[in-house]
Protein backbone atom coordinates (compact mmCIF):
# COMPACT_ATOMS: atom_id res chain seq x y z
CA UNK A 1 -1.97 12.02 -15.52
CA UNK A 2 -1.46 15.93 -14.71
CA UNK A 3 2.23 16.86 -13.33
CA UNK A 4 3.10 19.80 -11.48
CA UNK A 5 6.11 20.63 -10.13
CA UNK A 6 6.78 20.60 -6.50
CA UNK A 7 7.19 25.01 -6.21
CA UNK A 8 4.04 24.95 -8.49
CA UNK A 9 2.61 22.40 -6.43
CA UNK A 10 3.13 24.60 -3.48
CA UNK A 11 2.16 27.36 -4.62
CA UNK A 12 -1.07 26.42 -5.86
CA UNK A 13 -2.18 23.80 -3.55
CA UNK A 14 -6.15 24.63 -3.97
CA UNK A 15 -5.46 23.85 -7.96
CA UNK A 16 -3.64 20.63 -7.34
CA UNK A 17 -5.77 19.60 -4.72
CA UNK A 18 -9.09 19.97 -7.46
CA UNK A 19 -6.97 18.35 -10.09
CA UNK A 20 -6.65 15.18 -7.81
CA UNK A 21 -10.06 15.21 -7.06
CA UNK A 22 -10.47 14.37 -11.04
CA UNK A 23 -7.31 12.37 -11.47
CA UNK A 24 -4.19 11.41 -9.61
CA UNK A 25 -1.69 14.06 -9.99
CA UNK A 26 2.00 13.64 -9.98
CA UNK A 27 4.59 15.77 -8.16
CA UNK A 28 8.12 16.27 -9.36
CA UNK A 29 11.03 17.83 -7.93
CA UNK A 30 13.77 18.28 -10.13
CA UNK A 31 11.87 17.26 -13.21
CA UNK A 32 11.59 13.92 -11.28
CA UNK A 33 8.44 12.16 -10.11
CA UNK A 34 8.38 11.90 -6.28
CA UNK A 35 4.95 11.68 -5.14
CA UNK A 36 1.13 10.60 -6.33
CA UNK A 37 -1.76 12.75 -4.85
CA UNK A 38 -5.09 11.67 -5.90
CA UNK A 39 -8.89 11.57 -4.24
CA UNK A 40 -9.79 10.09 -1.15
CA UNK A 41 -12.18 7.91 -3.03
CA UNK A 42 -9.19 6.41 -5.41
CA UNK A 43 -7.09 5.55 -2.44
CA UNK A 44 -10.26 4.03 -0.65
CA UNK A 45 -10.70 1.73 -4.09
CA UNK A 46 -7.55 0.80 -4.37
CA UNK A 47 -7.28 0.42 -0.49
CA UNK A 48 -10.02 -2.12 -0.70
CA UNK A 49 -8.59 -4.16 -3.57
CA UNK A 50 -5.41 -4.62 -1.43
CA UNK A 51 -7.26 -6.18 1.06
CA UNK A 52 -9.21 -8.42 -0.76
CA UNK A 53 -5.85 -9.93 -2.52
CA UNK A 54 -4.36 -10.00 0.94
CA UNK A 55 -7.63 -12.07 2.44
CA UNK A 56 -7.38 -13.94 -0.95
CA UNK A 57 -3.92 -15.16 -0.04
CA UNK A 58 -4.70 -15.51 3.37
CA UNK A 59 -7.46 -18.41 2.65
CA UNK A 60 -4.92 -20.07 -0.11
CA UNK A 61 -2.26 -20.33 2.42
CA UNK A 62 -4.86 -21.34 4.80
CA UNK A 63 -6.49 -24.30 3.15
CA UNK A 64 -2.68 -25.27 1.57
CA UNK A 65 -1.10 -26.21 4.82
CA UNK A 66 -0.32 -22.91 6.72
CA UNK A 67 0.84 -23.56 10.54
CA UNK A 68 -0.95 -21.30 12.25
CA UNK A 69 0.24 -19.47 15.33
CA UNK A 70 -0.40 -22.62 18.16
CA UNK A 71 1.45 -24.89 15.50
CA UNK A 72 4.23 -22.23 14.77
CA UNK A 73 4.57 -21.57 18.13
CA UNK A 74 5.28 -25.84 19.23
CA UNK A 75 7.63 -25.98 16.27
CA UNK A 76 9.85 -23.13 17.18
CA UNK A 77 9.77 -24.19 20.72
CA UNK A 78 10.95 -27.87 19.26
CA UNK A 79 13.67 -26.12 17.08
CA UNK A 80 14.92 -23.87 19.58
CA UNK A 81 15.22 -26.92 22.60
CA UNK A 82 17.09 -29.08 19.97
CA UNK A 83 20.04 -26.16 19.52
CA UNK A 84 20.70 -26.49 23.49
């Protein structure tokens, strides 16, 4: 993965910009990494993997007993008339 600094990353934004186009760059300040910048096509990817592990869970919680909001909603209502 390419680094550049954050002054160098300033100053030569067009560069950077090209590098990330062929690989995610890294941006430090202080000789510290802060920040990724890579294509719009790497964060769409990677985008669309998150949501597929988030609908993946979704369905296992689903199918293993999950309330659902009408059945969340009857049990708070019980818990919270119980406390008066």
């Amino acid at each position: 993965m390419k680094r550049f600094a954050a002054k160098e990353a300033k100053n030569s934004f067009g560069h950077m910009l090209d590098s990330a186009r062929r690989e995610p760059v890294t941006i430090e300040k202080n000789g510290r990494p802060v920040a990724v910048v890579m294509s719009l096509e790497d964060y769409e990817r990677l985008a669309a993997i998150e949501d597929a592990w988030w609908a993946e869970r979704a369905k296992k919680w689903a199918s293993g007993g999950f309330l659902g909001p009408a059945k969340s909603r009857r049990l708070l209502a019980k818990m919270l008339d119980a406390k008066d």
